[in-house]
C-alpha atoms as a PDB file:
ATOM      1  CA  UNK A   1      -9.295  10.852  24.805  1.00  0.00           C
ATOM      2  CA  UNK A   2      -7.399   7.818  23.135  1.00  0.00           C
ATOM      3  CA  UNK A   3      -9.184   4.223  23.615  1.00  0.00           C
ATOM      4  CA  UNK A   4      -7.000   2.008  26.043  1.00  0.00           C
ATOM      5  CA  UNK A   5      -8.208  -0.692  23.961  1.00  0.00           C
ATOM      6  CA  UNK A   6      -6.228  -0.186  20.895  1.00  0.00           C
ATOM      7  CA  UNK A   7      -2.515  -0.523  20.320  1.00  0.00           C
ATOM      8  CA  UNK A   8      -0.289   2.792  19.457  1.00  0.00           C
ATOM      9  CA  UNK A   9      -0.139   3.044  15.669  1.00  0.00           C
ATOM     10  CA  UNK A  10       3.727   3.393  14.593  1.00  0.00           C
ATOM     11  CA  UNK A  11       3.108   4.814  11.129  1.00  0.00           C
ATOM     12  CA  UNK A  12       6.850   3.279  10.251  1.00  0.00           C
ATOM     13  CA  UNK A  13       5.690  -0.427  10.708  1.00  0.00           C
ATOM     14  CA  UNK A  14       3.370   0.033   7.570  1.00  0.00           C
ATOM     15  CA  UNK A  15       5.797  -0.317   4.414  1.00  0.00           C
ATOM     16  CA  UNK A  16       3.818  -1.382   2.499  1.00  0.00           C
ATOM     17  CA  UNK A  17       1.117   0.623  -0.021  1.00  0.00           C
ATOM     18  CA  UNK A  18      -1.321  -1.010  -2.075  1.00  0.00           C
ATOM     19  CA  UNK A  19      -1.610   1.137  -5.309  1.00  0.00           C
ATOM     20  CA  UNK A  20      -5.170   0.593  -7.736  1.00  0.00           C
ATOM     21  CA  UNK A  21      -3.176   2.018 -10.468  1.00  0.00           C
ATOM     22  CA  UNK A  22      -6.678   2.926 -12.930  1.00  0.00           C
ATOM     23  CA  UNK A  23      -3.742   4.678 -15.222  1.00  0.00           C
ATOM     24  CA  UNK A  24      -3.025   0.933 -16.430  1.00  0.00           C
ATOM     25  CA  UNK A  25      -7.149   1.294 -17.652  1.00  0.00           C
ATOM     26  CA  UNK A  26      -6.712   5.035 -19.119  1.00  0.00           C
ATOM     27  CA  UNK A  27      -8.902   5.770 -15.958  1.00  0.00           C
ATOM     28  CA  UNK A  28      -6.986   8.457 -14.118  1.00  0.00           C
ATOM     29  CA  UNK A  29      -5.475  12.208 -15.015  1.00  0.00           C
ATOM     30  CA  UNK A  30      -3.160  12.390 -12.166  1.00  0.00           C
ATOM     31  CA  UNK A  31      -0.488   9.895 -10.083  1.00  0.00           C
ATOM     32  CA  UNK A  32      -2.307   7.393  -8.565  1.00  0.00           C
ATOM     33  CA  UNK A  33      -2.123   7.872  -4.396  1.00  0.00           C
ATOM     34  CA  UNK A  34      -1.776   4.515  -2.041  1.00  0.00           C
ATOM     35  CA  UNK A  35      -4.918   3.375  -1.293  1.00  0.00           C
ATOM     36  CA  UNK A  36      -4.131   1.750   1.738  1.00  0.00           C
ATOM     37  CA  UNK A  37      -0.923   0.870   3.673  1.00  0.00           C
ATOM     38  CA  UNK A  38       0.355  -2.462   5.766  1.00  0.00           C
ATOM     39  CA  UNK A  39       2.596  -3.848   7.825  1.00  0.00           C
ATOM     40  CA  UNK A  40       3.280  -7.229   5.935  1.00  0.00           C
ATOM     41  CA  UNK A  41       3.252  -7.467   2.340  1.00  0.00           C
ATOM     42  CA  UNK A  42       0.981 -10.925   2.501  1.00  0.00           C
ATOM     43  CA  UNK A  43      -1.578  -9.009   3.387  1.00  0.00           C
ATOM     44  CA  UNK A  44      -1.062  -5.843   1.021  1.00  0.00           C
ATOM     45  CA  UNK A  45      -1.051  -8.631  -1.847  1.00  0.00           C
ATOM     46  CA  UNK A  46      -4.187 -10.016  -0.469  1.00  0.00           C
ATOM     47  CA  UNK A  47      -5.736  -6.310  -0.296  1.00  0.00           C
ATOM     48  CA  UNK A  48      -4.607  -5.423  -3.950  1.00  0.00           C
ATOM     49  CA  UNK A  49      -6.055  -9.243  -5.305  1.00  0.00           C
ATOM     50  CA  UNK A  50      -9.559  -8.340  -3.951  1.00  0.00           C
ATOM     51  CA  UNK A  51      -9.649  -5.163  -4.686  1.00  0.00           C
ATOM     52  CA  UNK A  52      -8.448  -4.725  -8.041  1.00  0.00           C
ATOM     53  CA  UNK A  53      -7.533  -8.350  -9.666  1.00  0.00           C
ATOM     54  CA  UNK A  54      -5.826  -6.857 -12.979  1.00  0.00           C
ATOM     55  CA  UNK A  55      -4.146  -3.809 -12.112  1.00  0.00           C
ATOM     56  CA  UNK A  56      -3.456  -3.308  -8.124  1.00  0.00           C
ATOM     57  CA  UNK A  57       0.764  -2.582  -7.499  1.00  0.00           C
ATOM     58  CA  UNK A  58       2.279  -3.189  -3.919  1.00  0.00           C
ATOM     59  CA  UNK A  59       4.849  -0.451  -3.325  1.00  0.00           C
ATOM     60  CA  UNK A  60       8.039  -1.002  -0.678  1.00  0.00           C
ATOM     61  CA  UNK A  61       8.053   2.460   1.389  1.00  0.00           C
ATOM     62  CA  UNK A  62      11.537   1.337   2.901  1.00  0.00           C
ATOM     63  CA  UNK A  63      13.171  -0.059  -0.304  1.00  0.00           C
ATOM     64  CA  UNK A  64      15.754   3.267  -0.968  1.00  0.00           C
ATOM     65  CA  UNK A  65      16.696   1.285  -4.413  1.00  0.00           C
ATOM     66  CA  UNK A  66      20.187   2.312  -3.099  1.00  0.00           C
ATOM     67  CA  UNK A  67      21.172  -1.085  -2.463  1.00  0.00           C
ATOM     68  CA  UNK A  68      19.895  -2.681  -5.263  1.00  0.00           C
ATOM     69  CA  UNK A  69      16.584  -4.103  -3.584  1.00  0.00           C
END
């Protein structure tokens, strides 16, 4: 049974994903995977500063790169 006392989640409100990117150290053998994702990029820069100071990447999930954003 859901808890009335939390808001729907709309998985398309959270464009942006925080990346720890340990390639940038040699640290990882595959693509690195979004850690975690948010709904305003303030707060996915915030994440990524705390987290991982020196090698954290904040990834658009809405930019196509179509339009030359």
């Amino acid at each position: 049974m859901p808890n009335p006392r939390l808001a729907p989640v709309d998985p398309v409100a959270y464009r942006w994903a925080v990346h720890c990117c340990a390639y940038k150290h040699s640290l990882a053998v595959k693509p690195d995977r979004a850690v975690a994702l948010f709904e305003h990029e303030s707060a996915a820069q915030h994440f990524g500063r705390l987290m991982w100071p020196d090698t954290f990447e904040v990834v658009d999930l809405q930019s196509s790169g179509e339009d030359g954003k």
